[in-house]
PDB file of N, CA and C in Angstrom:
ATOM      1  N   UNK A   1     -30.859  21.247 -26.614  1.00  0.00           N
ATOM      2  CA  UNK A   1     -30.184  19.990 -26.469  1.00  0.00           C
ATOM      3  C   UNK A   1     -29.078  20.154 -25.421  1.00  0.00           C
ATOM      4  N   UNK A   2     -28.830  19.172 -24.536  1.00  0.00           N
ATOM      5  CA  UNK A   2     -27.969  18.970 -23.449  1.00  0.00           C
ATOM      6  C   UNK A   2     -26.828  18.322 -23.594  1.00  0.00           C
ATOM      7  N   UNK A   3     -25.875  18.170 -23.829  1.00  0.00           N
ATOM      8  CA  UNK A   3     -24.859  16.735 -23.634  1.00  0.00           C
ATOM      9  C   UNK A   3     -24.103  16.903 -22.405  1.00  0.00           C
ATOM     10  N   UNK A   4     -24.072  15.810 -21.579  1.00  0.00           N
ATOM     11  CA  UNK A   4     -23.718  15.527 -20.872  1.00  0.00           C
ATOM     12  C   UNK A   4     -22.219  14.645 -20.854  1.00  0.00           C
ATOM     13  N   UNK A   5     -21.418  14.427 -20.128  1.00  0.00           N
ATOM     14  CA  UNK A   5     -20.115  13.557 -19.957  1.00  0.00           C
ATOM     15  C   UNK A   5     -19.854  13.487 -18.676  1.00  0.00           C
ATOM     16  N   UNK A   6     -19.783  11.705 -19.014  1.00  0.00           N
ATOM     17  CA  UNK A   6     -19.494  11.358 -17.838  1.00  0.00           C
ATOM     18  C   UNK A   6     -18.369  10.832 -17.223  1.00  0.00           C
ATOM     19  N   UNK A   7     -17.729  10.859 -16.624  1.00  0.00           N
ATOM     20  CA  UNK A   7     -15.962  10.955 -15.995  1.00  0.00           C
ATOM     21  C   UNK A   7     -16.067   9.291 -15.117  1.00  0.00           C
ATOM     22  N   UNK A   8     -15.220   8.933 -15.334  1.00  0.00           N
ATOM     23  CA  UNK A   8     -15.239   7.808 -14.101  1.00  0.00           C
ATOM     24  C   UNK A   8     -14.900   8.243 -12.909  1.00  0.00           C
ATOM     25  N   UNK A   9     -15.153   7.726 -12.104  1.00  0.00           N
ATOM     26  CA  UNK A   9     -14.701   8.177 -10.441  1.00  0.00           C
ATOM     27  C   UNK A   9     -13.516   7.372 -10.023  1.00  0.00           C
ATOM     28  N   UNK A  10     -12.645   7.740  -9.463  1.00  0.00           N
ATOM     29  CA  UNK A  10     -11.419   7.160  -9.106  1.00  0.00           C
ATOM     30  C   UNK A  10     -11.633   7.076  -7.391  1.00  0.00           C
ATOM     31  N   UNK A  11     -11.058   5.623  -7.233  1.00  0.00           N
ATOM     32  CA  UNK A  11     -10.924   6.066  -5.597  1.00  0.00           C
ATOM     33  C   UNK A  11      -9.683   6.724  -5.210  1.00  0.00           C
ATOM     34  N   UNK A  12     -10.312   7.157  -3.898  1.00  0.00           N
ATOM     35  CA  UNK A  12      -9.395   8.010  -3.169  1.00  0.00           C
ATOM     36  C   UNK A  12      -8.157   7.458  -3.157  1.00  0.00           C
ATOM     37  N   UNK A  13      -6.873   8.136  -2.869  1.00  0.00           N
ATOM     38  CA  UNK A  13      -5.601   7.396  -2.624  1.00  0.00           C
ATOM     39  C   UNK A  13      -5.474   7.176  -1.103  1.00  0.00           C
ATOM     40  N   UNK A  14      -4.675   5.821  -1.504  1.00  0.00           N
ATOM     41  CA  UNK A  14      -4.845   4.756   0.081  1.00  0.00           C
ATOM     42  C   UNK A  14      -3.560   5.273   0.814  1.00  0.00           C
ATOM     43  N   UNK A  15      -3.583   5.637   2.129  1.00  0.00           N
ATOM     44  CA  UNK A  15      -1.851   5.922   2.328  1.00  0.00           C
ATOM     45  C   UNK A  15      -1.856   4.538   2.546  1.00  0.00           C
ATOM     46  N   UNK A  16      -0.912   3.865   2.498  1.00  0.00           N
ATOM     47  CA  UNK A  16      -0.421   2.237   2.766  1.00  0.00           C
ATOM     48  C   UNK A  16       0.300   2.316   3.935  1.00  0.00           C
ATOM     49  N   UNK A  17       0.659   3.471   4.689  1.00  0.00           N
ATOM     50  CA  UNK A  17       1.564   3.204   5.456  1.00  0.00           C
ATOM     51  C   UNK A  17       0.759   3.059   6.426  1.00  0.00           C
ATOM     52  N   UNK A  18      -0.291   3.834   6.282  1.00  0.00           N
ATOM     53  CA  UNK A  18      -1.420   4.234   7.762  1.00  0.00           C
ATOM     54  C   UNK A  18      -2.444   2.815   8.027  1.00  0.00           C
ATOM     55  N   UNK A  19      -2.665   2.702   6.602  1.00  0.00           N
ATOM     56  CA  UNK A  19      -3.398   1.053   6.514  1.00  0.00           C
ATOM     57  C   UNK A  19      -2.782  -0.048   6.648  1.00  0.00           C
ATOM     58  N   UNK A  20      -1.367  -0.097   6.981  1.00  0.00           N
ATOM     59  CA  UNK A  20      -0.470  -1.036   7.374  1.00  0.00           C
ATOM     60  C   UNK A  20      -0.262  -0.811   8.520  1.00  0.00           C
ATOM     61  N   UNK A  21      -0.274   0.050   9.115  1.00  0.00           N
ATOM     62  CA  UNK A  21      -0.137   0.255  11.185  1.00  0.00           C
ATOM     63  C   UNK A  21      -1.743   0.112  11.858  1.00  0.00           C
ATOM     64  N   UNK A  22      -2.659   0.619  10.996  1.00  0.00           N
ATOM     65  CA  UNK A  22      -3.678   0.259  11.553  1.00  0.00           C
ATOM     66  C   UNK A  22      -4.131  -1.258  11.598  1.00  0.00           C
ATOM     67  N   UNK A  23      -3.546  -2.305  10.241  1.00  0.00           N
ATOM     68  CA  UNK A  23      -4.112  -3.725  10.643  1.00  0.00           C
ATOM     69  C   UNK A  23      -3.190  -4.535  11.250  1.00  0.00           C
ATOM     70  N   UNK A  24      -1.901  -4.268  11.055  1.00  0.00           N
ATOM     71  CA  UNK A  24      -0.874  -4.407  11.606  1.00  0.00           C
ATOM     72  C   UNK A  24       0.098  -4.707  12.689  1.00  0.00           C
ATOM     73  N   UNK A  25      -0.094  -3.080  13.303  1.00  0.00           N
ATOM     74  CA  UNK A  25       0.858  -2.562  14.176  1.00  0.00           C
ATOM     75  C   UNK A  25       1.394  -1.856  13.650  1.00  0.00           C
ATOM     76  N   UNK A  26       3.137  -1.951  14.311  1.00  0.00           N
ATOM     77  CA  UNK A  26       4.117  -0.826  14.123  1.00  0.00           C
ATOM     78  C   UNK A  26       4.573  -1.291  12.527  1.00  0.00           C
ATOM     79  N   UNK A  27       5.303  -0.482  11.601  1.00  0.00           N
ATOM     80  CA  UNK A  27       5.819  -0.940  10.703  1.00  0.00           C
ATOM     81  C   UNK A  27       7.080  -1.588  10.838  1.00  0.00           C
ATOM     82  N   UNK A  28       7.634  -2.312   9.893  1.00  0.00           N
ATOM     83  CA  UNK A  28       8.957  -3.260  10.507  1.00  0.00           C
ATOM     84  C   UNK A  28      10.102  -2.286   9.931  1.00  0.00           C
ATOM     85  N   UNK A  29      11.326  -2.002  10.822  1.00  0.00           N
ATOM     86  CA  UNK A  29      12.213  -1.415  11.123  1.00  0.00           C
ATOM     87  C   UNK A  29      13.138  -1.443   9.630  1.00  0.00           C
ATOM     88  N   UNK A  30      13.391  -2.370   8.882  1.00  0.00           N
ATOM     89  CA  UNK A  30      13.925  -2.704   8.114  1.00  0.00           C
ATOM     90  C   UNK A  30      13.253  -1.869   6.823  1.00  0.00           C
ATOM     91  N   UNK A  31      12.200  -1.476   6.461  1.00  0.00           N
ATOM     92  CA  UNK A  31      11.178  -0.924   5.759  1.00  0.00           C
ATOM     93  C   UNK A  31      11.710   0.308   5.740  1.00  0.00           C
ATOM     94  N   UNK A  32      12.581   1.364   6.438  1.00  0.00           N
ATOM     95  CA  UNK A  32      12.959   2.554   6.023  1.00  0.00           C
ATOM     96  C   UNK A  32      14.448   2.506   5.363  1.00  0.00           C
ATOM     97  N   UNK A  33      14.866   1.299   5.011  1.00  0.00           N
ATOM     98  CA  UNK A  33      16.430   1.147   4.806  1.00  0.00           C
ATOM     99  C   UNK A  33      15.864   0.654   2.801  1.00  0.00           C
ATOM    100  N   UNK A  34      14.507   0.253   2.690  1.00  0.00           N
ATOM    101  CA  UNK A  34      14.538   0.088   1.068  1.00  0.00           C
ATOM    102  C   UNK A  34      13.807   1.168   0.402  1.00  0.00           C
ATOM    103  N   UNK A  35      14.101   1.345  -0.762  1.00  0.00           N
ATOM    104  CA  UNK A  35      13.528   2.440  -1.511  1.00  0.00           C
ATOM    105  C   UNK A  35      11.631   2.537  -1.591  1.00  0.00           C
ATOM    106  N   UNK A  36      11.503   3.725  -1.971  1.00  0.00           N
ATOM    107  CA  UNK A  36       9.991   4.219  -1.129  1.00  0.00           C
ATOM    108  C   UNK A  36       9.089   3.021  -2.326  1.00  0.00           C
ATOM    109  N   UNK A  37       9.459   3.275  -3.660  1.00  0.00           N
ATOM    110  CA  UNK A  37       8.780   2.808  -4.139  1.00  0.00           C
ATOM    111  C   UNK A  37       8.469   0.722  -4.116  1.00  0.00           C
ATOM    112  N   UNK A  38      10.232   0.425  -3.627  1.00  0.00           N
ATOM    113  CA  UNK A  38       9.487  -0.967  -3.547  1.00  0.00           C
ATOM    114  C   UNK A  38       9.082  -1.225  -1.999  1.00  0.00           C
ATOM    115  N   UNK A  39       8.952  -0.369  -1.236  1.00  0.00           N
ATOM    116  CA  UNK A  39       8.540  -0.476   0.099  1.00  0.00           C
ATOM    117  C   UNK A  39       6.593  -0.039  -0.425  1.00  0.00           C
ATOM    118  N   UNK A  40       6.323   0.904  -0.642  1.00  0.00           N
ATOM    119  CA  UNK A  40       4.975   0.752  -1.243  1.00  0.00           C
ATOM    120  C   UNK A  40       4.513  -0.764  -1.566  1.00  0.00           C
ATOM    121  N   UNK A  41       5.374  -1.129  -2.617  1.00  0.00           N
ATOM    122  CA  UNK A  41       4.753  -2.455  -3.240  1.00  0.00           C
ATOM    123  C   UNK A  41       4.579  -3.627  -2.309  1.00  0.00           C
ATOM    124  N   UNK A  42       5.530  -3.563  -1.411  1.00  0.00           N
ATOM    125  CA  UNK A  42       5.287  -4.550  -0.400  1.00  0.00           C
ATOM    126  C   UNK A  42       4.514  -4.393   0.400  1.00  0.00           C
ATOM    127  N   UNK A  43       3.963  -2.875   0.839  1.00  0.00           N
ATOM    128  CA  UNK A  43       2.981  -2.721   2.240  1.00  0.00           C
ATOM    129  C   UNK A  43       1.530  -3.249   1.089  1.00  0.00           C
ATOM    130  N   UNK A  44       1.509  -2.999  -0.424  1.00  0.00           N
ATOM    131  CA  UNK A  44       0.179  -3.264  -0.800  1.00  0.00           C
ATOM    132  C   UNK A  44      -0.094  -4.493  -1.074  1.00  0.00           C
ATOM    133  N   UNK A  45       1.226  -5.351  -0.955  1.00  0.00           N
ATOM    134  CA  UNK A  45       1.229  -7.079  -1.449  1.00  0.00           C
ATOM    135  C   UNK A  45       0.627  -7.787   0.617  1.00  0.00           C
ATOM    136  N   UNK A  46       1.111  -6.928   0.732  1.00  0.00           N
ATOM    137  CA  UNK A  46       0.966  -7.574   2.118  1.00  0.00           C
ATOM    138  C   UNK A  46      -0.706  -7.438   3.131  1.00  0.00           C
ATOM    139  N   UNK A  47      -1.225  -5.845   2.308  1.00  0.00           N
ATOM    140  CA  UNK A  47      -2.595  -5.340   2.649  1.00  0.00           C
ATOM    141  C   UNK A  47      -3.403  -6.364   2.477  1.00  0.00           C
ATOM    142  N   UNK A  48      -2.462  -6.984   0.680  1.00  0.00           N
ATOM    143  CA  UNK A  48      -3.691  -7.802  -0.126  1.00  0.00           C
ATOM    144  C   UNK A  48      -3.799  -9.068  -0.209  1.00  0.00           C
ATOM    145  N   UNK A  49      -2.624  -9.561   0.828  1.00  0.00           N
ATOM    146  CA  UNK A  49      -2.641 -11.270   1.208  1.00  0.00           C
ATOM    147  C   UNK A  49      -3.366 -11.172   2.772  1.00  0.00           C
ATOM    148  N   UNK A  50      -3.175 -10.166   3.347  1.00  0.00           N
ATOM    149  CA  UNK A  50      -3.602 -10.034   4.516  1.00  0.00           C
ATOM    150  C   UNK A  50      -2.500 -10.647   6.033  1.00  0.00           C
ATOM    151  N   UNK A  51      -1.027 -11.222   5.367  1.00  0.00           N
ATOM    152  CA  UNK A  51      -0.085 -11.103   6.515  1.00  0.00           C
ATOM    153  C   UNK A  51       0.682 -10.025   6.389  1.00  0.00           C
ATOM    154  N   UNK A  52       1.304  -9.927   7.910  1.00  0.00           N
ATOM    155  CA  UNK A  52       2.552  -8.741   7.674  1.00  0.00           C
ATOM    156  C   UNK A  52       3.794  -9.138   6.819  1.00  0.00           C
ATOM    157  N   UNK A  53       4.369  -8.022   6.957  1.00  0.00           N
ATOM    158  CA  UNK A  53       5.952  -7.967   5.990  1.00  0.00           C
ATOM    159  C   UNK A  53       6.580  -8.647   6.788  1.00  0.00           C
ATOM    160  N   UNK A  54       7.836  -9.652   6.538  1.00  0.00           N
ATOM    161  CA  UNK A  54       8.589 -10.236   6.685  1.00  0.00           C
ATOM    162  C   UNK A  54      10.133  -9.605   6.269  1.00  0.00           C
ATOM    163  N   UNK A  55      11.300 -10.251   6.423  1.00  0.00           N
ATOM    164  CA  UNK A  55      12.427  -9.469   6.168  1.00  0.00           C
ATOM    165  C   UNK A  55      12.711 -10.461   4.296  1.00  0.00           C
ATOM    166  N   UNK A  56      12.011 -11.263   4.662  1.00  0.00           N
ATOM    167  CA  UNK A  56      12.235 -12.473   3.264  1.00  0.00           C
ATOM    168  C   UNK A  56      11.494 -11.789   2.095  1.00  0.00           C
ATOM    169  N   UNK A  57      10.284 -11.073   2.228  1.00  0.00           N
ATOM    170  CA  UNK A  57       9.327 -10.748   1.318  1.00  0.00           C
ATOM    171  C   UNK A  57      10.645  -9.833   0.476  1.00  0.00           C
ATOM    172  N   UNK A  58      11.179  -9.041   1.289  1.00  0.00           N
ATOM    173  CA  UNK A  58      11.970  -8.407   0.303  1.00  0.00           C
ATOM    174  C   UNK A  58      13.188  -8.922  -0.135  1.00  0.00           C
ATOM    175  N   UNK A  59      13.750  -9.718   0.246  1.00  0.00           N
ATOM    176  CA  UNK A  59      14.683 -10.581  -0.853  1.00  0.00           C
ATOM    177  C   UNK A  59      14.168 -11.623  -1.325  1.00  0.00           C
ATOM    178  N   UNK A  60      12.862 -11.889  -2.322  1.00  0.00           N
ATOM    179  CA  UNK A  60      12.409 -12.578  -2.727  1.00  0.00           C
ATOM    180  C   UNK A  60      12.203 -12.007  -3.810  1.00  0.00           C
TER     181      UNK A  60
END
């Protein structure tokens, strides 16, 4: 008898920064002055509406 298990597959991790200059451009200047983690959240809100970051997105 065999048992087998099966694992889910995870995708790879996305850099956001690289997938934000590649659809993008440059990243916006203002983006190294907020903390890493809500700068993440915004490059992936922005991947996933499909416009760039704004200076408003983050005081919103």
């Amino acid at each position: 008898m065999v048992l087998t298990l099966e694992l889910p597959i995870r995708p790879a991790a996305i850099d956001l920064f690289a997938s934000y200059e590649d659809r993008f451009g440059a990243l916006p200047g203002w983006l190294d002055e907020i903390p890493a983690g809500d700068a993440r959240y915004l490059l992936r809100q922005a991947l996933r509406r499909g416009a760039p970051l704004v200076p408003a997105d983050y005081l919103s």
